[in-house]
C-alpha atoms as a PDB file:
ATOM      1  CA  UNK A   1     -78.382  93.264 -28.160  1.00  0.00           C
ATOM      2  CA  UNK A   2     -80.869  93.637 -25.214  1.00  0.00           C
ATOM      3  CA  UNK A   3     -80.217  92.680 -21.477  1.00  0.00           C
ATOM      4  CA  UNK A   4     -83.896  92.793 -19.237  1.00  0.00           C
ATOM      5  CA  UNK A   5     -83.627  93.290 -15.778  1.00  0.00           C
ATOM      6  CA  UNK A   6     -86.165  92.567 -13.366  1.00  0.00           C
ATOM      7  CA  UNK A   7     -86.486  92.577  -9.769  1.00  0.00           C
ATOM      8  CA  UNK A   8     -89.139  90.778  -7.830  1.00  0.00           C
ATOM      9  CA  UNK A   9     -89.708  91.236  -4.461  1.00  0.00           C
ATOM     10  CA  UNK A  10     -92.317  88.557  -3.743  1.00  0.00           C
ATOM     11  CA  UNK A  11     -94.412  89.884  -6.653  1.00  0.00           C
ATOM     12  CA  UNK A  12     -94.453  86.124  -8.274  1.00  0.00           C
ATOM     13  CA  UNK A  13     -97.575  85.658 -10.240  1.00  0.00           C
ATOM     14  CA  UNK A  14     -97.010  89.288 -11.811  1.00  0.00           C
ATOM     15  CA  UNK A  15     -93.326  88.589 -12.758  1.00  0.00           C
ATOM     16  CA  UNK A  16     -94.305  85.407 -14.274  1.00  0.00           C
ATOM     17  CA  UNK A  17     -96.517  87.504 -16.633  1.00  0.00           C
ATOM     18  CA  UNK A  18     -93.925  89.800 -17.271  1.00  0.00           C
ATOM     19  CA  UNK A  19     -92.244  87.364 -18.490  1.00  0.00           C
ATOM     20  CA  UNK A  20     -94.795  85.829 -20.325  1.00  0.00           C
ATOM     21  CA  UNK A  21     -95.547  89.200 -22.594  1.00  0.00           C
ATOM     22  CA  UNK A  22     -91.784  89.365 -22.934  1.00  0.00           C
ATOM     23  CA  UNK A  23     -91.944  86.170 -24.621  1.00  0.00           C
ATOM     24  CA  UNK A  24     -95.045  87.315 -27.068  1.00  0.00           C
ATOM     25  CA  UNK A  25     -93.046  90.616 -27.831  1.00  0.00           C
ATOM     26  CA  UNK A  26     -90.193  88.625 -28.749  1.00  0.00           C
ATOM     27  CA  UNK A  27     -92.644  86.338 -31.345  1.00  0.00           C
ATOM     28  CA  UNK A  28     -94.129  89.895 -33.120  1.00  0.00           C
ATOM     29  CA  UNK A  29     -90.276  91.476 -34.070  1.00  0.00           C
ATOM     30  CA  UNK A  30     -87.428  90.093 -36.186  1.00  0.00           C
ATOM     31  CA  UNK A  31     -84.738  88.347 -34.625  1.00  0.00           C
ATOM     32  CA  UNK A  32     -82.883  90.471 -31.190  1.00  0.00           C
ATOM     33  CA  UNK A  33     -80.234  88.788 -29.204  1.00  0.00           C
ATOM     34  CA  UNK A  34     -81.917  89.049 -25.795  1.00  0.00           C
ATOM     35  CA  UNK A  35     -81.087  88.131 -22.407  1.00  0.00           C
ATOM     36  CA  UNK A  36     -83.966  88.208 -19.453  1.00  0.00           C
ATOM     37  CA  UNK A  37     -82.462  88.583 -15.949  1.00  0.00           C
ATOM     38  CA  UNK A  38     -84.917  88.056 -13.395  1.00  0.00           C
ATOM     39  CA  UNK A  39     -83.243  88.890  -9.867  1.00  0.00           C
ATOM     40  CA  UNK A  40     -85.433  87.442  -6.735  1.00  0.00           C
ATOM     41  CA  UNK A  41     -84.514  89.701  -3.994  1.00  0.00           C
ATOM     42  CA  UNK A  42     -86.764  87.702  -1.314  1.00  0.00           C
ATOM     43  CA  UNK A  43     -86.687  83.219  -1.606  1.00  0.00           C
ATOM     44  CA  UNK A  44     -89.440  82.298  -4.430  1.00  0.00           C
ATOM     45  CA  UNK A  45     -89.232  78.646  -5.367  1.00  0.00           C
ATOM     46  CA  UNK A  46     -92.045  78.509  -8.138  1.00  0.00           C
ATOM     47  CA  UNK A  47     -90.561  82.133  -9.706  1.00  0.00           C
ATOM     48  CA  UNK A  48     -87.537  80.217  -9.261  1.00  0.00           C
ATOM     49  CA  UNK A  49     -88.316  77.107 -11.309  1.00  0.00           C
ATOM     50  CA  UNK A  50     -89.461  79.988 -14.185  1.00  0.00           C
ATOM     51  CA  UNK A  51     -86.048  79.660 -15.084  1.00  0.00           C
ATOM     52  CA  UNK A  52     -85.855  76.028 -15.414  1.00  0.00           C
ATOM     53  CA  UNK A  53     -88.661  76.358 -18.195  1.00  0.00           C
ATOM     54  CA  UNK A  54     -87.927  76.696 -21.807  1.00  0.00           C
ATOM     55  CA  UNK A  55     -88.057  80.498 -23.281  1.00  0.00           C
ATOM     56  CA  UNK A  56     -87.579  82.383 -26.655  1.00  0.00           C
ATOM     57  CA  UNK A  57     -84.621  84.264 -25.087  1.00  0.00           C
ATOM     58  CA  UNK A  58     -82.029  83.259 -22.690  1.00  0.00           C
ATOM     59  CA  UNK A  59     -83.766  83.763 -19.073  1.00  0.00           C
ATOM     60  CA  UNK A  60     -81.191  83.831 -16.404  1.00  0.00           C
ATOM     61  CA  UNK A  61     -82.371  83.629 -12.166  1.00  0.00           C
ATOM     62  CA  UNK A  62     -80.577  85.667  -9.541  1.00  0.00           C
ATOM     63  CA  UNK A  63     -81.521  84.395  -6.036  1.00  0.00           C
ATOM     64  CA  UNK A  64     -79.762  87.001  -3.668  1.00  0.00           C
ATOM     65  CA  UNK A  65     -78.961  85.548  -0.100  1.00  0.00           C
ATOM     66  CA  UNK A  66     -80.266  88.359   1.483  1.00  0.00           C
ATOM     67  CA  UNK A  67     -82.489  91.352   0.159  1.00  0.00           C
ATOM     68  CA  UNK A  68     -80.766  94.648  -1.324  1.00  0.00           C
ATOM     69  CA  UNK A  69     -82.117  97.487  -2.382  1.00  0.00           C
ATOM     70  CA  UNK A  70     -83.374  98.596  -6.285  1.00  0.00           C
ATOM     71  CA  UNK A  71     -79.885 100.032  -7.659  1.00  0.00           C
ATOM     72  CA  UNK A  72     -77.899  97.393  -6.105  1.00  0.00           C
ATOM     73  CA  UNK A  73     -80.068  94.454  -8.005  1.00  0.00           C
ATOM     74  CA  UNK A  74     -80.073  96.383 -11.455  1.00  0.00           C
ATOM     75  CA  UNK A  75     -76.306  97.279 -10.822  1.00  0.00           C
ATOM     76  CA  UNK A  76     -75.483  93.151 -10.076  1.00  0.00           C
ATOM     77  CA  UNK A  77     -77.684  92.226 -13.271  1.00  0.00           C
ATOM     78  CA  UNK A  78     -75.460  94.588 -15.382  1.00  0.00           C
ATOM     79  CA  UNK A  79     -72.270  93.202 -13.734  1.00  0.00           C
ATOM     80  CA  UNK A  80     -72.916  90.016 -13.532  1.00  0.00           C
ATOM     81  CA  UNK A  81     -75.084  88.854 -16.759  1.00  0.00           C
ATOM     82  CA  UNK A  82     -75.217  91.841 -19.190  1.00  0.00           C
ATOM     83  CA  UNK A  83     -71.727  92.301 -19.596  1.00  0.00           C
ATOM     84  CA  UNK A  84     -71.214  88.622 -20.141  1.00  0.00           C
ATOM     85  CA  UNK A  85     -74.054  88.403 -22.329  1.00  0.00           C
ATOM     86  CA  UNK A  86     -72.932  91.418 -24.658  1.00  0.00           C
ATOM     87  CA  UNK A  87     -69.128  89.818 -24.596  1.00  0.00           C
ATOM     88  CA  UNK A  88     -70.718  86.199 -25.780  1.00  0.00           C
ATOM     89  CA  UNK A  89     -72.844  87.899 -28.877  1.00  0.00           C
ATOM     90  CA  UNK A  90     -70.139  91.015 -30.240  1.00  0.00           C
ATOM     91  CA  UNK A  91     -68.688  88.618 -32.641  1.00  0.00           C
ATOM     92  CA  UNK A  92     -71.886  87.438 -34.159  1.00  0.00           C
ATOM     93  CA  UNK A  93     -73.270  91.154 -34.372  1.00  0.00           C
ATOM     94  CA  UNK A  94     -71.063  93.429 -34.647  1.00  0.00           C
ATOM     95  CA  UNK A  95     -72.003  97.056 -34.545  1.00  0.00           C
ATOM     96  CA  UNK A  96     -75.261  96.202 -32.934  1.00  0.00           C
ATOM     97  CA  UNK A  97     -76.550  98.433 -30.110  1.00  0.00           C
ATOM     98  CA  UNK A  98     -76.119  97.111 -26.761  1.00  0.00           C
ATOM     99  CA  UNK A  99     -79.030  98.475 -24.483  1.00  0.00           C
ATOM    100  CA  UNK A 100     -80.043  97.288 -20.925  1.00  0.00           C
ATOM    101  CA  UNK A 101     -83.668  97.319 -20.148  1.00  0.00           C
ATOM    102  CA  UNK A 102     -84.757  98.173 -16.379  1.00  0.00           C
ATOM    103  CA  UNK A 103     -88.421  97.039 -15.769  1.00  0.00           C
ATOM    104  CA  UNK A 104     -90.718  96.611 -12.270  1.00  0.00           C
ATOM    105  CA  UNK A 105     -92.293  93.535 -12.194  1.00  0.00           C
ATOM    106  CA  UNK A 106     -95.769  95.282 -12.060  1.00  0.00           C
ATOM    107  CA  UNK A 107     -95.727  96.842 -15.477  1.00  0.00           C
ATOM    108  CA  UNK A 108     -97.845  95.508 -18.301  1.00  0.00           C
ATOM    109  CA  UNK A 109     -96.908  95.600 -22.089  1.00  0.00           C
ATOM    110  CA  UNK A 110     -98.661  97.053 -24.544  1.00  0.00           C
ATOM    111  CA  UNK A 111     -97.939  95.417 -27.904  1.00  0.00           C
ATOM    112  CA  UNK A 112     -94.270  95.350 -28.784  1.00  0.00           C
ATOM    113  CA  UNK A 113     -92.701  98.102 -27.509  1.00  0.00           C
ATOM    114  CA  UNK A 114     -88.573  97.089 -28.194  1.00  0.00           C
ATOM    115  CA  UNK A 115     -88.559  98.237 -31.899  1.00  0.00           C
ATOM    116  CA  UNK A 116     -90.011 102.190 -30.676  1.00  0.00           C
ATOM    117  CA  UNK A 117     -87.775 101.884 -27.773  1.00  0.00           C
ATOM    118  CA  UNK A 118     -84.366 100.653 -29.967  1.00  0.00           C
ATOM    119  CA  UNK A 119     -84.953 103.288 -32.417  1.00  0.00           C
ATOM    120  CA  UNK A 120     -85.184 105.896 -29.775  1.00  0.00           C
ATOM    121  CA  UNK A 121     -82.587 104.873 -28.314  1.00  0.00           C
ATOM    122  CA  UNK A 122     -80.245 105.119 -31.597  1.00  0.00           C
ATOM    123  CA  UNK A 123     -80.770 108.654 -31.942  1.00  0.00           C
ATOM    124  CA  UNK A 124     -77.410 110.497 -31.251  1.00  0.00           C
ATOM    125  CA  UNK A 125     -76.671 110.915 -28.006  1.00  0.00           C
ATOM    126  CA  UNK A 126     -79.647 109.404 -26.733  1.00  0.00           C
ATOM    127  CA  UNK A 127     -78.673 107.893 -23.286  1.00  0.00           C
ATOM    128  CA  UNK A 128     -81.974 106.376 -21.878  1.00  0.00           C
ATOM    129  CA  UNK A 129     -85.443 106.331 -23.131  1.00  0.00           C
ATOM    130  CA  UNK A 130     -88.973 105.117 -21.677  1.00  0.00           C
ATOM    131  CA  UNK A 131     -92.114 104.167 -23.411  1.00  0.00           C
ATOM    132  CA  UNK A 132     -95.645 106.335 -21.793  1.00  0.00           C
ATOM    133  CA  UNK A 133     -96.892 105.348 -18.714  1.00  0.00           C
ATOM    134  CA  UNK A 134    -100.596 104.421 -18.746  1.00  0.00           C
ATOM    135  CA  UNK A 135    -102.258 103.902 -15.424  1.00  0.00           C
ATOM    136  CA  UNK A 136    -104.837 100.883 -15.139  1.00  0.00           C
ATOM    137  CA  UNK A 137    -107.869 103.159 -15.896  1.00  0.00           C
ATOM    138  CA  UNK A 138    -105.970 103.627 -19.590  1.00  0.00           C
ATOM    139  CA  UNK A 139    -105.122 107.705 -18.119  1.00  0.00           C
ATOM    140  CA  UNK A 140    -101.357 109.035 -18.314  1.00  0.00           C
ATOM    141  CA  UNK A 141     -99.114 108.834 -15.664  1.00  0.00           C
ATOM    142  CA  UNK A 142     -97.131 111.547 -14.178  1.00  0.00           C
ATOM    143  CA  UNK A 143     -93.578 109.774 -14.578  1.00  0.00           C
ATOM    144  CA  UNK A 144     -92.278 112.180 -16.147  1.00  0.00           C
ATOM    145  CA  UNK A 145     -90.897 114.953 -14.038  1.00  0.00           C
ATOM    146  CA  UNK A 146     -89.351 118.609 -13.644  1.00  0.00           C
ATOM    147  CA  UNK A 147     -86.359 118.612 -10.513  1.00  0.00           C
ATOM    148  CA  UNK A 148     -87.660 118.057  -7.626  1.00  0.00           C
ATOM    149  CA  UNK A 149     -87.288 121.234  -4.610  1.00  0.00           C
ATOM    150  CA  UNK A 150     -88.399 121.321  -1.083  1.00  0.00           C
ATOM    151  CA  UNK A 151     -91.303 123.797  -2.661  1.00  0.00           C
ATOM    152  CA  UNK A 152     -92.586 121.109  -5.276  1.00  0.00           C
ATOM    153  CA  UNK A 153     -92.322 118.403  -3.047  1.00  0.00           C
ATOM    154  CA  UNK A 154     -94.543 120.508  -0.629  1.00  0.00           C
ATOM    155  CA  UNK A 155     -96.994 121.467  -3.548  1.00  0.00           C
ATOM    156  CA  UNK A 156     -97.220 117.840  -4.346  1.00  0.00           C
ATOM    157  CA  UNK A 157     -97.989 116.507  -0.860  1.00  0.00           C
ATOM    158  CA  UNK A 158    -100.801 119.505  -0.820  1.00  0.00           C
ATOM    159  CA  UNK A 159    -102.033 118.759  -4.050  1.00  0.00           C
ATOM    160  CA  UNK A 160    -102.051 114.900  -3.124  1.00  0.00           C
ATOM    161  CA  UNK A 161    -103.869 115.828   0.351  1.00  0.00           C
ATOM    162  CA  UNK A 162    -106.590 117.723  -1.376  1.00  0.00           C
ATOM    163  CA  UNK A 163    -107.589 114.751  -3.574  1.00  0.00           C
ATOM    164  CA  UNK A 164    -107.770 112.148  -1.202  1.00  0.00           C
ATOM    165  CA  UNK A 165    -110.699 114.345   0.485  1.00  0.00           C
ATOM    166  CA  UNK A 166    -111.846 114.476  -3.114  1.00  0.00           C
ATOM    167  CA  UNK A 167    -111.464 118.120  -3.967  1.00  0.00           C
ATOM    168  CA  UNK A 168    -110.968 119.643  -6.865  1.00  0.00           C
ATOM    169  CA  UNK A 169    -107.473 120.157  -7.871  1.00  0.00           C
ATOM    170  CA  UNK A 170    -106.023 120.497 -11.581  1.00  0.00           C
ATOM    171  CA  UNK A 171    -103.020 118.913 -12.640  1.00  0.00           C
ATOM    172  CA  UNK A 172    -100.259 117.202 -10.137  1.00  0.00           C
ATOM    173  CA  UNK A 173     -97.374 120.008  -9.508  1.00  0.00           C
ATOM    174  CA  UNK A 174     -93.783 118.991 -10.991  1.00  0.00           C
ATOM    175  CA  UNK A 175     -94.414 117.463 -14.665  1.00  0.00           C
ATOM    176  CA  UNK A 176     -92.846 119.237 -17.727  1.00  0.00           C
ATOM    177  CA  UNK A 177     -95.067 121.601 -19.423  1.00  0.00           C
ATOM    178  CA  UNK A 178     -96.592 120.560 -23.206  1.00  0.00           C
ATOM    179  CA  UNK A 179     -93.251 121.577 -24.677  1.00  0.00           C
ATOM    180  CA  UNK A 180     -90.308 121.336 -21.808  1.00  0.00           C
ATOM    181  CA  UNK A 181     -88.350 118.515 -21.747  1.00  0.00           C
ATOM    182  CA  UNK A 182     -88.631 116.613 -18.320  1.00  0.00           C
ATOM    183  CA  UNK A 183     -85.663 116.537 -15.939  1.00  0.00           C
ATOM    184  CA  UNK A 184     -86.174 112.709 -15.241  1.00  0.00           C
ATOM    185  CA  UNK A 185     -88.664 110.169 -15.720  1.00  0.00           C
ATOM    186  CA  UNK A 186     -89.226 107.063 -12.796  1.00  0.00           C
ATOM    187  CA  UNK A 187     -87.548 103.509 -14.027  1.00  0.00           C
ATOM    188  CA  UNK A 188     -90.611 101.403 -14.207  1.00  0.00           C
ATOM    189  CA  UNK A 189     -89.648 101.038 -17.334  1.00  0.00           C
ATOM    190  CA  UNK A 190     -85.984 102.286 -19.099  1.00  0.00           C
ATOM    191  CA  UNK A 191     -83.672 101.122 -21.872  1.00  0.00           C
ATOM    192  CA  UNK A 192     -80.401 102.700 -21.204  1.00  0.00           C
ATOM    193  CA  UNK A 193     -77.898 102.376 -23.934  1.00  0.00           C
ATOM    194  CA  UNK A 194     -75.085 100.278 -22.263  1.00  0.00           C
ATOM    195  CA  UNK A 195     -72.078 102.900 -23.049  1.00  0.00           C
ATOM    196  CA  UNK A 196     -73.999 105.277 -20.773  1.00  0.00           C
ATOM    197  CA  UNK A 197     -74.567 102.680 -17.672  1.00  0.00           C
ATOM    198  CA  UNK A 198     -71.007 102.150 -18.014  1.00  0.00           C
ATOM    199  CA  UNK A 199     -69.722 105.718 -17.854  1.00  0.00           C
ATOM    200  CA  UNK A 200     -71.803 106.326 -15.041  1.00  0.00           C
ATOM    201  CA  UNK A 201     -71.638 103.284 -12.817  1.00  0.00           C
ATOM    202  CA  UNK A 202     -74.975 102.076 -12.723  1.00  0.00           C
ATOM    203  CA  UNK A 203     -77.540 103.433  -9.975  1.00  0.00           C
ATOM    204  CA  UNK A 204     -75.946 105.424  -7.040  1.00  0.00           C
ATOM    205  CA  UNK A 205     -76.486 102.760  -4.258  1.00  0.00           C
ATOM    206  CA  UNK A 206     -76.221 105.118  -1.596  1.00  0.00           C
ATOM    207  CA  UNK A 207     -79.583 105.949  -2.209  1.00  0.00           C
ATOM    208  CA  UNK A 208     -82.604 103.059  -0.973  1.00  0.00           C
ATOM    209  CA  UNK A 209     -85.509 102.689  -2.557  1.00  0.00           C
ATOM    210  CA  UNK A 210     -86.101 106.026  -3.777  1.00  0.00           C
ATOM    211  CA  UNK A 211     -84.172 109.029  -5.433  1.00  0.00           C
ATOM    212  CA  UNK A 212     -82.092 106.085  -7.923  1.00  0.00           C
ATOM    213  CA  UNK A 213     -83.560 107.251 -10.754  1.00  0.00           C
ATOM    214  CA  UNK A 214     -83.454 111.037 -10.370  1.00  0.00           C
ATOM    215  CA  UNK A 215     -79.830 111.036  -9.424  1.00  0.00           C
ATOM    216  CA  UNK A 216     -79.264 108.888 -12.705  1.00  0.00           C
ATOM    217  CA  UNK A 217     -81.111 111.099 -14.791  1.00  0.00           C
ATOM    218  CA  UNK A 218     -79.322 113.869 -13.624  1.00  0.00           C
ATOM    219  CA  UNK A 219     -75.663 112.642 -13.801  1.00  0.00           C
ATOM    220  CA  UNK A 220     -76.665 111.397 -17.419  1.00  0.00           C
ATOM    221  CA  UNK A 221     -77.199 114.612 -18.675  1.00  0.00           C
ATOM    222  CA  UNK A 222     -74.332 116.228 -17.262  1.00  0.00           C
ATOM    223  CA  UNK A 223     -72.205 113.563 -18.862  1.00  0.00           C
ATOM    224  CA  UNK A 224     -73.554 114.703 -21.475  1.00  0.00           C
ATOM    225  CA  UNK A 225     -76.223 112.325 -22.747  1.00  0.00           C
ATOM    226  CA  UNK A 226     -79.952 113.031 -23.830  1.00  0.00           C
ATOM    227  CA  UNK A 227     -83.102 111.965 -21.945  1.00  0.00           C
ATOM    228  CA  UNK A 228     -86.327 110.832 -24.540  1.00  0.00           C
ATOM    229  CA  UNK A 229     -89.741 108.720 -24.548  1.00  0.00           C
ATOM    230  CA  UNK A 230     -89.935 106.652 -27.017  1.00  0.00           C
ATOM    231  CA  UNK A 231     -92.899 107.619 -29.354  1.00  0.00           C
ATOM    232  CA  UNK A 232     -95.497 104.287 -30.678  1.00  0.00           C
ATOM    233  CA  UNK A 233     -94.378 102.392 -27.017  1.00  0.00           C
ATOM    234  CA  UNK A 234     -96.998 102.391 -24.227  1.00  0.00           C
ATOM    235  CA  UNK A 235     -96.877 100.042 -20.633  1.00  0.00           C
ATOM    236  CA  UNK A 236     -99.353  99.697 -18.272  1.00  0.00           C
ATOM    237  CA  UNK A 237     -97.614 100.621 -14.566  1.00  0.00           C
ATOM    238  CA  UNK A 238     -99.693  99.798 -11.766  1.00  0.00           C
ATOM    239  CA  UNK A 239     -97.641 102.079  -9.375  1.00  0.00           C
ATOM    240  CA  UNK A 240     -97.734 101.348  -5.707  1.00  0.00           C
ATOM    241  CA  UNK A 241     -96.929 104.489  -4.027  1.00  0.00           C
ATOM    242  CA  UNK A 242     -95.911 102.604  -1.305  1.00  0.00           C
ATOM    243  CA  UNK A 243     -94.756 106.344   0.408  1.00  0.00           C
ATOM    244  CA  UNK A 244     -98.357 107.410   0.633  1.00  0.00           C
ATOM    245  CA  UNK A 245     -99.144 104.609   3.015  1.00  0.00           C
ATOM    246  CA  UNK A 246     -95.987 103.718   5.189  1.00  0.00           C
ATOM    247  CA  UNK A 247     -94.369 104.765   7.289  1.00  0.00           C
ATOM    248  CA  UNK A 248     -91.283 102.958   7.206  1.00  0.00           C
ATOM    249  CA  UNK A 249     -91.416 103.947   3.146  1.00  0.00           C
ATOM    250  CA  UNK A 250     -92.189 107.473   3.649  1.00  0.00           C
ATOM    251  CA  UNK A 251     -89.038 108.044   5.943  1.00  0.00           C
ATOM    252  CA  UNK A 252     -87.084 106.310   3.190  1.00  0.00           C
ATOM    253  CA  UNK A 253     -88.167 108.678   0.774  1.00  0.00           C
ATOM    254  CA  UNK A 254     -87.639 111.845   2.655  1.00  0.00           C
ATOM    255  CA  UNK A 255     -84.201 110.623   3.169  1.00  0.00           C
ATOM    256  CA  UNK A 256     -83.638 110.085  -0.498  1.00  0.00           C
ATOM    257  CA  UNK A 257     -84.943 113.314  -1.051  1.00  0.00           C
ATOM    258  CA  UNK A 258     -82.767 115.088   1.592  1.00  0.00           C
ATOM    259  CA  UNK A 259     -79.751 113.359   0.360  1.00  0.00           C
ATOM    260  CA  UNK A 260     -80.319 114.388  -3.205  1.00  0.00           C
ATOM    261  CA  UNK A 261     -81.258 117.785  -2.672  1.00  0.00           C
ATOM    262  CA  UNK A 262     -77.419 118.383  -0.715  1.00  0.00           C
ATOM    263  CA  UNK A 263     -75.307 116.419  -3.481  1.00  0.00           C
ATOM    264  CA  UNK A 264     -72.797 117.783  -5.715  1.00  0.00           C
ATOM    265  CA  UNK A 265     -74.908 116.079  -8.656  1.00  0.00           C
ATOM    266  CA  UNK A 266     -77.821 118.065  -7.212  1.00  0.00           C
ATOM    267  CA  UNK A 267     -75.515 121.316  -7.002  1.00  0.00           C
ATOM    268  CA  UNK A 268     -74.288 121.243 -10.779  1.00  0.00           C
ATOM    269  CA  UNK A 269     -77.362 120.306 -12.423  1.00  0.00           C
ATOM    270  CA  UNK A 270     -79.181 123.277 -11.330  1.00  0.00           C
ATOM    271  CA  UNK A 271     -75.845 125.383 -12.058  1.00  0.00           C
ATOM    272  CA  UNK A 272     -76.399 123.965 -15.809  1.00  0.00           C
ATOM    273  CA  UNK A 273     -79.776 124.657 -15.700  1.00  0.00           C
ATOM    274  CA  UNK A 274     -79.185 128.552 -14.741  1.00  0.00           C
ATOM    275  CA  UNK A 275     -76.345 128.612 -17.919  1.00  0.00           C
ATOM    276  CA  UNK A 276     -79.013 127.326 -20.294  1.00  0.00           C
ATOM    277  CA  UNK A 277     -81.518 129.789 -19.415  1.00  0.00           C
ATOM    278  CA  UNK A 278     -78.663 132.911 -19.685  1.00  0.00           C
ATOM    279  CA  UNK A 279     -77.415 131.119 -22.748  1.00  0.00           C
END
């Protein structure tokens, strides 16, 4: 039983064909109770009349009254129409895995990627998976990542520096090595089984914009649960990296940052980290 949530925030034509290879990946696999929740966190009357077209799945519109920010919409969509949706369909399919799907509105599928993703996400203890990233040029993306410190972050904005003025410079600091597990991946694309969402309350609102997924990632595994892509699944993510270019973005991040790096999430996670490399 699958929930989708998307958020657009004036991104209208690319939404629309979101939703559109949604409804082609739903044609290729057998039958899967699905649910499509497309928030619209700014007024968009002809995304709006999307939902008043027919669809393979049931397609549900969200028009917020005023904007708020990423965790806040995908926390509302699991409130508000996963839990209902899940309620509605346990009689009819019982035992079924109940997973909620958190996609941008700029990512492009690849094929089918829900059976990969499902079966990844059955695997014991498995809390949230991710299909790989591909950039538009068809290269990996870097979305999966080690924890971020002050000292990566400033090896990244070096390494970043030195390849706008077109140098020469290797690999982007802060992704997992060939065999190490990544600390957390971004949510362009995640399907989080629904027990885990629930035991950890959704996104951490506190944060804006950026740091949601990190501090998710982090207080999953604490609780317990196991972070995994999703082998056979590929997406297209044209990412914006909206921080590189504003200002207003950029002071958002650092905040995010700075507000991660003194939580107590923060705190224990490298605490477990220094136990598993005694252990």
């Amino acid at each position: 039983m699958l929930v989708v949530s998307i958020v657009s925030h004036g991104h209208g034509e690319q939404a629309l064909a979101l939703l559109r290879q949604i409804d082609q990946a739903s044609q290729m696999q057998p039958p899967l109770p699905m649910r499509v929740v497309l928030t619209l966190n700014l007024p968009e009357p002809e995304l709006a009349a999307a939902g008043r077209q027919s669809w393979p799945f049931d397609l549900v519109v969200q028009a917020n009254a005023r904007p708020q920010g990423f965790g806040a919409n995908h926390n509302q969509a699991f409130a508000r129409h996963a839990e209902p949706f899940w309620a509605t369909q346990a009689a009819q399919a019982a035992g079924a895995q109940a997973a909620f799907a958190v996609l941008n509105p700029d990512v492009t599928l690849l094929g089918n990627p829900w059976p990969a993703l499902m079966q990844a996400l059955a695997q014991p203890q498995t809390g949230c998976v991710w299909p790989r990233q591909l950039g538009a040029d068809g290269l990996p993306q870097d979305h999966e990542r080690l924890l971020p410190t002050p000292a990566s972050i400033a090896a990244r904005a070096w390494w970043q520096a030195r390849r706008r003025l077109g140098l020469r410079c290797g690999t982007a600091p802060g992704q997992p090595g060939p065999d190490a597990a990544p600390d957390w991946s971004n949510a362009a694309f995640w399907l989080v089984r629904a027990q885990a969402w629930r035991e950890l309350g959704g996104f951490d609102t506190r944060y804006f914009m950026y740091g949601e997924d990190v501090d998710f990632c982090l207080r999953l595994q604490l609780a317990g649960w196991r972070l995994a892509r999703a082998g056979g699944a590929s997406v297209i993510h044209a990412a914006q990296r909206a921080s590189h270019r504003s200002g207003r973005h950029l002071a958002w991040h650092l905040r995010s940052l700075l507000r991660l790096w003194t939580s107590p999430v923060y705190a224990s996670y490298r605490r477990m980290q220094a136990s598993g490399k005694e252990g």
